[in-house]
C-alpha atoms as a PDB file:
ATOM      1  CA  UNK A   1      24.252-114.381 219.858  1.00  0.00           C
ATOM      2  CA  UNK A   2      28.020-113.989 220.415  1.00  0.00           C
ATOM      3  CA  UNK A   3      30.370-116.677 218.774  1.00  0.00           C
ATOM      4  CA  UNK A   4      33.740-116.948 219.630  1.00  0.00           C
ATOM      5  CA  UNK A   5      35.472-120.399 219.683  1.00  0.00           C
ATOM      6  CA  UNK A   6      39.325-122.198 219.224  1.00  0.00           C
ATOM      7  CA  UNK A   7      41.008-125.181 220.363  1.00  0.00           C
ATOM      8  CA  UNK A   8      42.766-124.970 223.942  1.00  0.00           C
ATOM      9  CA  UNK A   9      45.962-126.894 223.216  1.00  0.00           C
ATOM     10  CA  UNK A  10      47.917-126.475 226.784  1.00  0.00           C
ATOM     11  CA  UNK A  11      46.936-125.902 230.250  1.00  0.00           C
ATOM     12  CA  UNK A  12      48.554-124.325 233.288  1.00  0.00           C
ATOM     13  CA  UNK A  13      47.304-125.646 236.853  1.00  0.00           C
ATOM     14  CA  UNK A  14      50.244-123.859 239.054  1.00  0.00           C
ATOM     15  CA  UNK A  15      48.832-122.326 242.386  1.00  0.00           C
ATOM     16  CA  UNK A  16      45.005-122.010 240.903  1.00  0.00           C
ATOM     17  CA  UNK A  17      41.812-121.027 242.823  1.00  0.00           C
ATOM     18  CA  UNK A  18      39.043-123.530 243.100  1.00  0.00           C
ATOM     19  CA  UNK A  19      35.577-121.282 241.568  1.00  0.00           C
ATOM     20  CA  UNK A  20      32.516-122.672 243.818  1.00  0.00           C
ATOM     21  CA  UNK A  21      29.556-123.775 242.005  1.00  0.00           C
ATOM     22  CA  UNK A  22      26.824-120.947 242.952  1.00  0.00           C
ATOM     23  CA  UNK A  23      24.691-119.220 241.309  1.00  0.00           C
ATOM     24  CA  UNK A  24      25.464-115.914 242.117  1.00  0.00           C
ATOM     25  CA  UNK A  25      28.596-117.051 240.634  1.00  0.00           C
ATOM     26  CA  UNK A  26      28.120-119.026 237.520  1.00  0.00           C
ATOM     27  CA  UNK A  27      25.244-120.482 235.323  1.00  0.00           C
ATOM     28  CA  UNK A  28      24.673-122.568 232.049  1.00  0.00           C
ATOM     29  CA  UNK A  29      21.669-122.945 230.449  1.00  0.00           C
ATOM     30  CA  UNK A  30      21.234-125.333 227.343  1.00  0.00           C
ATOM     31  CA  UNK A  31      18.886-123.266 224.784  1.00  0.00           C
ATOM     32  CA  UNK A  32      18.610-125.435 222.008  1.00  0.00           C
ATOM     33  CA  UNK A  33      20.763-128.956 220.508  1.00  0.00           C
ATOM     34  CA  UNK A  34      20.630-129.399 216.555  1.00  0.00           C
ATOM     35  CA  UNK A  35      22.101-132.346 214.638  1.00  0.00           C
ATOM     36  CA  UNK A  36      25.699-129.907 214.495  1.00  0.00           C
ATOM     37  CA  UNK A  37      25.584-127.591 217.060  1.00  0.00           C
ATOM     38  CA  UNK A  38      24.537-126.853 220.598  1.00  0.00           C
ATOM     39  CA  UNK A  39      22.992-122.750 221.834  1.00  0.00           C
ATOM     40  CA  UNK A  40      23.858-122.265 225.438  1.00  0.00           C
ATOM     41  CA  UNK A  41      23.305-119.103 227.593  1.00  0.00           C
ATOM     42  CA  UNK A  42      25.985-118.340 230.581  1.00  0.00           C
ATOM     43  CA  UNK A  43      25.277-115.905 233.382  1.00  0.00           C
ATOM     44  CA  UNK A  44      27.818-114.937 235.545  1.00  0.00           C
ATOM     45  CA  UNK A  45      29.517-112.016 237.960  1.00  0.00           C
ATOM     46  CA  UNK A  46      33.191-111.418 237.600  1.00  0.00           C
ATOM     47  CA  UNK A  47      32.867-109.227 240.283  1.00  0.00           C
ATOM     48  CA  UNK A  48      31.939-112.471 243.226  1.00  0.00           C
ATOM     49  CA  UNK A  49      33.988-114.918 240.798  1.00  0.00           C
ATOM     50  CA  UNK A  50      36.932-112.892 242.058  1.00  0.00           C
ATOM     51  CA  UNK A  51      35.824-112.024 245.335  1.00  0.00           C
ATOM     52  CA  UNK A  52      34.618-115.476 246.609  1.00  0.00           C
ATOM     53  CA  UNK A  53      37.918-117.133 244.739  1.00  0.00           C
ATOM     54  CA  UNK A  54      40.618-115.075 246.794  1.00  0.00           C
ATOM     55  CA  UNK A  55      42.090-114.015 243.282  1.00  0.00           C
ATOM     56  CA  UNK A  56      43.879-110.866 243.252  1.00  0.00           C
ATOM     57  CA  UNK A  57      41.715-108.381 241.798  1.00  0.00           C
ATOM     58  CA  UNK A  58      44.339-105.977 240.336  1.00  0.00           C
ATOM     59  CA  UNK A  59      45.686-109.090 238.281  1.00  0.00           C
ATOM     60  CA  UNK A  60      44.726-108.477 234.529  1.00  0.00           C
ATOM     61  CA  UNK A  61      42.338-111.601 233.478  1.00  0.00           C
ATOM     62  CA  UNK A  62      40.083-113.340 231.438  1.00  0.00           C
ATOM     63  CA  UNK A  63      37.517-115.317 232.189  1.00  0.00           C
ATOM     64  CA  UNK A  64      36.638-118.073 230.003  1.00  0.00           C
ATOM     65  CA  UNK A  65      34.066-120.630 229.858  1.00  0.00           C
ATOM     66  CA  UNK A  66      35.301-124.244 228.313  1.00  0.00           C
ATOM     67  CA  UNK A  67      33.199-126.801 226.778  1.00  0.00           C
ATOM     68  CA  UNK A  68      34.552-129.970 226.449  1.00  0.00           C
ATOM     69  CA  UNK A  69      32.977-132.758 224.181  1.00  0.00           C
ATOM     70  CA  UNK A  70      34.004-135.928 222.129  1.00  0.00           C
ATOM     71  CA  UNK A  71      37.657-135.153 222.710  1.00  0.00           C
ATOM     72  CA  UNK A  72      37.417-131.783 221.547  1.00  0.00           C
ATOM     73  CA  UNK A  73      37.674-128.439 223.934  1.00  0.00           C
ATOM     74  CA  UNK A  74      35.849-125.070 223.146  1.00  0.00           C
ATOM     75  CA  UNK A  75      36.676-122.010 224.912  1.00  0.00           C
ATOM     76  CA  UNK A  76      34.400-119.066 225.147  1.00  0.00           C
ATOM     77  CA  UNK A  77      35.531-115.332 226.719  1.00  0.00           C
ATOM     78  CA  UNK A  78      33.149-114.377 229.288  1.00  0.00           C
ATOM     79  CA  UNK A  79      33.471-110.073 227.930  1.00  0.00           C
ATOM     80  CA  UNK A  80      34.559-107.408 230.974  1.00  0.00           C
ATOM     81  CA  UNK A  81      31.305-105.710 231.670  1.00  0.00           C
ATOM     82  CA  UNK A  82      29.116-108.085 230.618  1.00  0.00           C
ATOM     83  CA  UNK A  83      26.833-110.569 232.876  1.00  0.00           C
ATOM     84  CA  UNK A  84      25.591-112.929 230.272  1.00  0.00           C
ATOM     85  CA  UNK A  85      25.698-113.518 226.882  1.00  0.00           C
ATOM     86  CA  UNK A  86      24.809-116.350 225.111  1.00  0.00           C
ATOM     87  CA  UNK A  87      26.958-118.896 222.530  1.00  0.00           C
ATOM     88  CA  UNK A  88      27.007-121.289 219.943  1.00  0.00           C
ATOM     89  CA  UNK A  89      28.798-124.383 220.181  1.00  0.00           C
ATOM     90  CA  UNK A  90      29.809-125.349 216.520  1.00  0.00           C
ATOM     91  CA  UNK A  91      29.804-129.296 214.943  1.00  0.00           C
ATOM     92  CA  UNK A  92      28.636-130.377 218.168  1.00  0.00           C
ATOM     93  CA  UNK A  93      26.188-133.643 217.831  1.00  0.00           C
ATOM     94  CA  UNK A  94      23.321-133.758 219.618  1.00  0.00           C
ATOM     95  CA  UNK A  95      24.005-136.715 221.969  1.00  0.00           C
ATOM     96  CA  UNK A  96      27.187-135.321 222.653  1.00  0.00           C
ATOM     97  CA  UNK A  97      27.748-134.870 226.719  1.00  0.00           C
ATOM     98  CA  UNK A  98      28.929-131.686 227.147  1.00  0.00           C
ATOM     99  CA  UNK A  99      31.372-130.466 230.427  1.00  0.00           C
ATOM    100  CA  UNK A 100      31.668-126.920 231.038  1.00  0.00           C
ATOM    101  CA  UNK A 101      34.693-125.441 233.388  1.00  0.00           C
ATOM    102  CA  UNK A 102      34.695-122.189 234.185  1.00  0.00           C
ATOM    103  CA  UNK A 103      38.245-120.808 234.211  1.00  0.00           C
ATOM    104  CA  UNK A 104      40.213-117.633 234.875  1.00  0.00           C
ATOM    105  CA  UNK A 105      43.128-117.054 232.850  1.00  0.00           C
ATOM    106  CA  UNK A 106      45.925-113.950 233.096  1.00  0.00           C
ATOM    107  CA  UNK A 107      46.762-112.046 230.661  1.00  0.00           C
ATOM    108  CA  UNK A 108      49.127-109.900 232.491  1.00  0.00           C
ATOM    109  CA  UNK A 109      52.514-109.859 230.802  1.00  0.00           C
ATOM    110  CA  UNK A 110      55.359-112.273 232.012  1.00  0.00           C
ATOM    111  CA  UNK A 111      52.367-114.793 232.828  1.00  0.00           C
ATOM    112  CA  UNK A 112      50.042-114.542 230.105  1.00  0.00           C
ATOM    113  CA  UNK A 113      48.146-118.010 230.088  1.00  0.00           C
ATOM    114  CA  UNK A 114      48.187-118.666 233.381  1.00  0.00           C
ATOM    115  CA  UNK A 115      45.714-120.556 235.217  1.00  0.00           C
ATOM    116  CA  UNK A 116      44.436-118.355 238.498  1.00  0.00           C
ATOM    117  CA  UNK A 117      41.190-120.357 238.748  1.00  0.00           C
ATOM    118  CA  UNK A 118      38.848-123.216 237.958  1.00  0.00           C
ATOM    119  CA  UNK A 119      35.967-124.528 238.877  1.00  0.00           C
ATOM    120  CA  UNK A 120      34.582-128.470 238.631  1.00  0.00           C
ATOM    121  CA  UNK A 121      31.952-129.529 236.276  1.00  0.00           C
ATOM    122  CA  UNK A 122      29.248-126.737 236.037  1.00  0.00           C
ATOM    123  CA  UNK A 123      25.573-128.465 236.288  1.00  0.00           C
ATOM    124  CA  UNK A 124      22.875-127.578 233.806  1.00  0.00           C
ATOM    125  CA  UNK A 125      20.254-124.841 234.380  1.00  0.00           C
ATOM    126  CA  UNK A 126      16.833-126.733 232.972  1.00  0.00           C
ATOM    127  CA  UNK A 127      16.294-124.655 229.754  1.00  0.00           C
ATOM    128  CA  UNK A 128      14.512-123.961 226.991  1.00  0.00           C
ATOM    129  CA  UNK A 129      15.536-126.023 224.420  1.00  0.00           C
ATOM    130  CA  UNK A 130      14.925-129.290 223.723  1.00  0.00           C
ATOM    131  CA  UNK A 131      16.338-131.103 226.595  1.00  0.00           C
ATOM    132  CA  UNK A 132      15.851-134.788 225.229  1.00  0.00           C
ATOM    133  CA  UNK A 133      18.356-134.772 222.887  1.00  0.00           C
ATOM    134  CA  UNK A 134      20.785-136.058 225.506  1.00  0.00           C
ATOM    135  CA  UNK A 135      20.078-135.564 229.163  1.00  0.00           C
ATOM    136  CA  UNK A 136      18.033-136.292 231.364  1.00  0.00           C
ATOM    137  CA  UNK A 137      18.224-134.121 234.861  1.00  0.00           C
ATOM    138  CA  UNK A 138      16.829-134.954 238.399  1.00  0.00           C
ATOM    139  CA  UNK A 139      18.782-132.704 240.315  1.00  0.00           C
ATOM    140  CA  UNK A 140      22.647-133.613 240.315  1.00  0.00           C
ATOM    141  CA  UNK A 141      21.727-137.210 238.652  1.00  0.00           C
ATOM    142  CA  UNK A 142      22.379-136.346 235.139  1.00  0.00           C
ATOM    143  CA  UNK A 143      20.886-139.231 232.772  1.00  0.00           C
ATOM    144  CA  UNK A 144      23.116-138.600 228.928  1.00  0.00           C
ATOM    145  CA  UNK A 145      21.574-140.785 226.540  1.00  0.00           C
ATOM    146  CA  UNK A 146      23.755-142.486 224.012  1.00  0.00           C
ATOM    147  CA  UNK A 147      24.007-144.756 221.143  1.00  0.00           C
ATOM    148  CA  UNK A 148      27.155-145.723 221.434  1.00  0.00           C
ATOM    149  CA  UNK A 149      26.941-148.486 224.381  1.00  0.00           C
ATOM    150  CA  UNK A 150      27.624-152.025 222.246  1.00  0.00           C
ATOM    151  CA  UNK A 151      24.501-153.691 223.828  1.00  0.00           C
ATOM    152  CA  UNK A 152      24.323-152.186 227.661  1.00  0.00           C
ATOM    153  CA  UNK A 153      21.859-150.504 228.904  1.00  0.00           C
ATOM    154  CA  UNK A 154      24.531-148.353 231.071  1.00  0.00           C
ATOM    155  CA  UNK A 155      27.544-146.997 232.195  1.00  0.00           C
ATOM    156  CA  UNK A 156      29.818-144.575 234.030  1.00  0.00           C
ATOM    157  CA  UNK A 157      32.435-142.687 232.502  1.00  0.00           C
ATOM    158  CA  UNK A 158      35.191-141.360 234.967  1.00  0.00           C
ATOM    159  CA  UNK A 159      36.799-138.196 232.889  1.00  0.00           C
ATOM    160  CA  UNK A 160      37.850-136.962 236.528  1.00  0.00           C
ATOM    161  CA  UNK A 161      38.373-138.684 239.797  1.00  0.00           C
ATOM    162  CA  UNK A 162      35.324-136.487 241.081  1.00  0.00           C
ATOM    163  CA  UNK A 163      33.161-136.452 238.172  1.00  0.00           C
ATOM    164  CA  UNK A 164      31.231-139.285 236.868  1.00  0.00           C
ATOM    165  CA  UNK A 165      29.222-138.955 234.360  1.00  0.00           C
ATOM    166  CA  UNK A 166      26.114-141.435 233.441  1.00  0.00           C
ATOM    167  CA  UNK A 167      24.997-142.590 230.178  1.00  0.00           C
ATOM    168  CA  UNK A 168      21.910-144.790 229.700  1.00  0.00           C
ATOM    169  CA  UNK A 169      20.745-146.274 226.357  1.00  0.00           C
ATOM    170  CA  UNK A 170      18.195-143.681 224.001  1.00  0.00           C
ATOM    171  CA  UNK A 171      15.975-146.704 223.251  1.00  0.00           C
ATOM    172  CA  UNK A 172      15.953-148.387 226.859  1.00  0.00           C
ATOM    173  CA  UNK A 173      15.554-145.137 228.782  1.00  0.00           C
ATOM    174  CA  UNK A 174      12.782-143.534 226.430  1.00  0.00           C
ATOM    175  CA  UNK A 175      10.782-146.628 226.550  1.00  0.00           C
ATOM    176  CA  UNK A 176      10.927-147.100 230.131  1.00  0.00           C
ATOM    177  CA  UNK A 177      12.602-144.137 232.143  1.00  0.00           C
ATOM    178  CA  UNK A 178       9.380-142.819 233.053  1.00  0.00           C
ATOM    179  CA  UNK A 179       8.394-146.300 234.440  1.00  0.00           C
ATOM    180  CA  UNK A 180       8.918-147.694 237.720  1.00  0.00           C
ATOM    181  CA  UNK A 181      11.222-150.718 236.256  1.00  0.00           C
ATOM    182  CA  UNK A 182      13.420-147.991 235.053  1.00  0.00           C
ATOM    183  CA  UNK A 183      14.057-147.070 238.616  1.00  0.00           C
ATOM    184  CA  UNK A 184      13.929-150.020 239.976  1.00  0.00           C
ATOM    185  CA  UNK A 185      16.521-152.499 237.898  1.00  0.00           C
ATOM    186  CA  UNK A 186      19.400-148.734 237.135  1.00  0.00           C
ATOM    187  CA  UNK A 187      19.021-146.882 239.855  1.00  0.00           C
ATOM    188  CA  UNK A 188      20.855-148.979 242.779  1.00  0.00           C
ATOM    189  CA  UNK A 189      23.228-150.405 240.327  1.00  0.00           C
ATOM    190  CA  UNK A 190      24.313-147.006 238.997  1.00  0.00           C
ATOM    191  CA  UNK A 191      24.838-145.536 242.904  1.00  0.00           C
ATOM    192  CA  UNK A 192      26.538-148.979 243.522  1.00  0.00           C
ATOM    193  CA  UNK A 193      29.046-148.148 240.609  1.00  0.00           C
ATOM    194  CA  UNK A 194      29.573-144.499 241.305  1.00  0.00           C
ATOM    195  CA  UNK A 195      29.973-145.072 245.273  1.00  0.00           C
ATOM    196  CA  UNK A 196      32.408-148.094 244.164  1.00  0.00           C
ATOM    197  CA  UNK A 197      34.425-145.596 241.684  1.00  0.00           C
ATOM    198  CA  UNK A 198      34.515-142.140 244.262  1.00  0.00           C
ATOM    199  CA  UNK A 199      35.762-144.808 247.447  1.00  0.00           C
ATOM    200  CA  UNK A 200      38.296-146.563 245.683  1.00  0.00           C
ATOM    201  CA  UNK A 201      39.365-143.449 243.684  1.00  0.00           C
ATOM    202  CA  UNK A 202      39.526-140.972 246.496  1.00  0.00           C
ATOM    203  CA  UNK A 203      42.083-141.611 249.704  1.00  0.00           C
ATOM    204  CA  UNK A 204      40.323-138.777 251.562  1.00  0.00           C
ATOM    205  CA  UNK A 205      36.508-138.104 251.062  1.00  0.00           C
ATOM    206  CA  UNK A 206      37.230-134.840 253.146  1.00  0.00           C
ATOM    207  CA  UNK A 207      39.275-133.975 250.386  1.00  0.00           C
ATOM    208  CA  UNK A 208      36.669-133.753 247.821  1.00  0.00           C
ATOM    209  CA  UNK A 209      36.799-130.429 245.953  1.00  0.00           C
ATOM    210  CA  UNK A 210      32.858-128.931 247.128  1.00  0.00           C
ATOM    211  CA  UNK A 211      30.169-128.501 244.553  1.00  0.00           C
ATOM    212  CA  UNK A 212      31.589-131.510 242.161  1.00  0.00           C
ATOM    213  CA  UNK A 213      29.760-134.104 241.226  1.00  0.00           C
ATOM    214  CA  UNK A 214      31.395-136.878 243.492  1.00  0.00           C
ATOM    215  CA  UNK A 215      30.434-134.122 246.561  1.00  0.00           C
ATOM    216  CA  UNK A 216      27.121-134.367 245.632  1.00  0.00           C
ATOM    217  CA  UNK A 217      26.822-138.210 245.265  1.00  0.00           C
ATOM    218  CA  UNK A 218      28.549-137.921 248.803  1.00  0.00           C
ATOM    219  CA  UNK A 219      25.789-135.281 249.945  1.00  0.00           C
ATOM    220  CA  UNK A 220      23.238-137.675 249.047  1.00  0.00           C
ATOM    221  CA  UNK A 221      24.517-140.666 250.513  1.00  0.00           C
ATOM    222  CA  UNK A 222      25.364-138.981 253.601  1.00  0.00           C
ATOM    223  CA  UNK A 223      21.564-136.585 253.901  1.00  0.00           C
ATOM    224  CA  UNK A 224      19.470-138.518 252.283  1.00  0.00           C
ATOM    225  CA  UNK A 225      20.111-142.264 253.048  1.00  0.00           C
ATOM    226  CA  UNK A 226      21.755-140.940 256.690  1.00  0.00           C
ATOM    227  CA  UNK A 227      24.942-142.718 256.124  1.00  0.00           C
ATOM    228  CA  UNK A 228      27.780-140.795 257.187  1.00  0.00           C
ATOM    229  CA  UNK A 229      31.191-141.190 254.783  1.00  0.00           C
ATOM    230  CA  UNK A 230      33.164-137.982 255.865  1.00  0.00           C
ATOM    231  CA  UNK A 231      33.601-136.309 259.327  1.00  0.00           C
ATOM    232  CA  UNK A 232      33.629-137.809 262.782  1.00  0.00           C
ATOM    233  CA  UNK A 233      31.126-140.615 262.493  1.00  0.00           C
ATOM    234  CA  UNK A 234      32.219-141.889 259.159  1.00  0.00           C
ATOM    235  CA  UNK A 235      33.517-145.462 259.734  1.00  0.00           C
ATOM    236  CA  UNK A 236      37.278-146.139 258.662  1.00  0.00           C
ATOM    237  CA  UNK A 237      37.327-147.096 255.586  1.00  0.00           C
ATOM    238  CA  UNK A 238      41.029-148.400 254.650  1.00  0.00           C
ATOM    239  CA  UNK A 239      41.366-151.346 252.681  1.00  0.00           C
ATOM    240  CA  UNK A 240      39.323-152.121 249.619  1.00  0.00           C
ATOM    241  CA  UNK A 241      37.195-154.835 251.326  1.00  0.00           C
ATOM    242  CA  UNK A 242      36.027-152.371 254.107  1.00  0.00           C
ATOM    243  CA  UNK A 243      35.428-150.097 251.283  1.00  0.00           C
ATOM    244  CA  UNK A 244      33.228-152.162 249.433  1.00  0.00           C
ATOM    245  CA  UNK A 245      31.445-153.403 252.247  1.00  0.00           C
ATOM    246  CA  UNK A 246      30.441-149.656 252.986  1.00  0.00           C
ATOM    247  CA  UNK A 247      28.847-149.585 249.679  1.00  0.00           C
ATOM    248  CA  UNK A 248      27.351-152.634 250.253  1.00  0.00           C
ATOM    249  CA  UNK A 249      25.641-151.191 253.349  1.00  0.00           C
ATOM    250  CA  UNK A 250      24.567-147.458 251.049  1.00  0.00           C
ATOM    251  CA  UNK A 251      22.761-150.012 248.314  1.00  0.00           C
ATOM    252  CA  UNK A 252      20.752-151.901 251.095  1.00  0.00           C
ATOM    253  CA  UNK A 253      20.012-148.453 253.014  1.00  0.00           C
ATOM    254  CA  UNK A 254      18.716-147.108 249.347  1.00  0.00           C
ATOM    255  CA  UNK A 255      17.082-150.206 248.368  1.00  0.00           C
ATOM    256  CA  UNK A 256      14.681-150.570 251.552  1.00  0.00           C
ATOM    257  CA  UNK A 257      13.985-146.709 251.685  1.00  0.00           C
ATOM    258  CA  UNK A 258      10.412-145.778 250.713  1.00  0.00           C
ATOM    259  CA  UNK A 259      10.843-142.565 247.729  1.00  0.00           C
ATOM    260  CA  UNK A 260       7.243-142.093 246.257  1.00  0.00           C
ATOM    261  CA  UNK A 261       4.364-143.079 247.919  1.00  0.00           C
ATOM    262  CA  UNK A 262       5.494-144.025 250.327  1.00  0.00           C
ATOM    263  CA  UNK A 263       7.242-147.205 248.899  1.00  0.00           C
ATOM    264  CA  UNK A 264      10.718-148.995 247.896  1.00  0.00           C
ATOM    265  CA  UNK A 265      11.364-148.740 244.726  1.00  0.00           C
ATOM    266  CA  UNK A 266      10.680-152.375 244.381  1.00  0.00           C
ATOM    267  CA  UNK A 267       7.491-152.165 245.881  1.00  0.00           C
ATOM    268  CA  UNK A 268       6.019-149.581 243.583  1.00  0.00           C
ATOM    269  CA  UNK A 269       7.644-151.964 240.444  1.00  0.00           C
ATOM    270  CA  UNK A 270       5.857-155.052 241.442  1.00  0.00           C
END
């Protein structure tokens, strides 16, 4: 297992390359979470990164995977040659909610450090390891369990404009998040939160950088509750009221559509 870590102090955003989220392109895998540290396992192919990115491929580079946590960045080179590798992510607590970027970086002289590309918040492969240390996956709904909310049974973080990230209590969600109250009471609360934060955040939903997690909030709004929010028949949304009246409209569309069994989410509750 390869180990190679530091602290990423500055950053340079001029004229990069948005990295798609594919997976002919880029994949992390959580292998195991300890009390200090975190083992992940990154596939990739410099080769399409490039390609697919429009980055000049005569430009010397790097490509580097960051994981961010509690403040704190780790960077990781992603070796010339190489497809995957695997890493260790050092004093890294186990309910810590990791973000991984992938990023590539020049090293050509005169612009050494530069930022050519980046990509949004990488989601999770299913791995391995033990998974219930701090998330819990269906799809792009990430589920982080924490200690740390003061008496709430949830929230959502906004680190980005297009990435919200979810944290439920330990103790609430592992008694009941297999349970249909679980689903019922969180579920259209949480999408009413994240569709509030993503409309009132974002000017234009066309905008939205593809393959981030506000995109696929958006994706599921718009495929699987059938309520358009970008394109043609998207209503205009341009004050805060008509914004939050649109929301209004996703919860009721989610809240009377049958999921298992061919009932609401209420119905299956009670």
């Amino acid at each position: 297992m390869s180990i190679r870590s530091q602290f990423i102090t500055k950053q340079n955003y001029t004229g990069r390359r948005r990295i798609k989220q594919k997976q002919e392109l880029i994949s992390v895998k959580i292998l195991s979470r300890g009390p200090e540290e975190a083992g992940i396992e990154v596939r990739w192919s410099e080769d399409e990164i490039i390609r697919q990115s429009r980055i000049d491929p005569h430009t010397a580079r790097q490509l580097v995977l960051d994981v961010m946590f509690l403040g704190t960045t780790e960077r990781f080179e992603l070796k010339v040659g190489r497809t995957q590798d695997q890493f260790e992510i050092p004093e890294c607590p186990d309910d810590a909610q990791l973000d991984f970027r992938l990023k590539v970086v020049s090293i050509a002289p005169g612009s050494n450090g530069l930022l050519l590309g980046a990509s949004a918040s990488i989601h999770l492969e299913t791995g391995n390891g033990d998974q219930e240390a701090g998330t819990v996956s269906s799809g792009f709904f990430n589920l982080n369990k924490s200690d740390s909310l003061a008496g709430r049974i949830w929230e959502v973080n906004w680190p980005e404009p297009d990435n919200p990230i979810v944290y439920v209590d330990r103790t609430y969600i592992s008694k009941f998040g297999e349970k249909p109250v679980f689903s019922a009471h969180v579920f259209p609360e949480i999408l009413r939160s994240i569709m509030t934060g993503i409309l009132l955040r974002m000017d234009e939903l066309d905008q939205v950088s593809e393959g981030s997690v506000a995109d696929d909030w958006l994706k599921f709004v718009e495929q699987k509750l059938e309520y358009p929010l970008r394109g043609e028949e998207a209503p205009d949304l341009e004050t805060p009221t008509e914004k939050l009246d649109a929301v209004d409209r996703v919860i009721e569309i989610f809240a009377c559509k049958p999921w298992r069994g061919g009932k609401t989410l209420l119905e299956e509750f009670v």
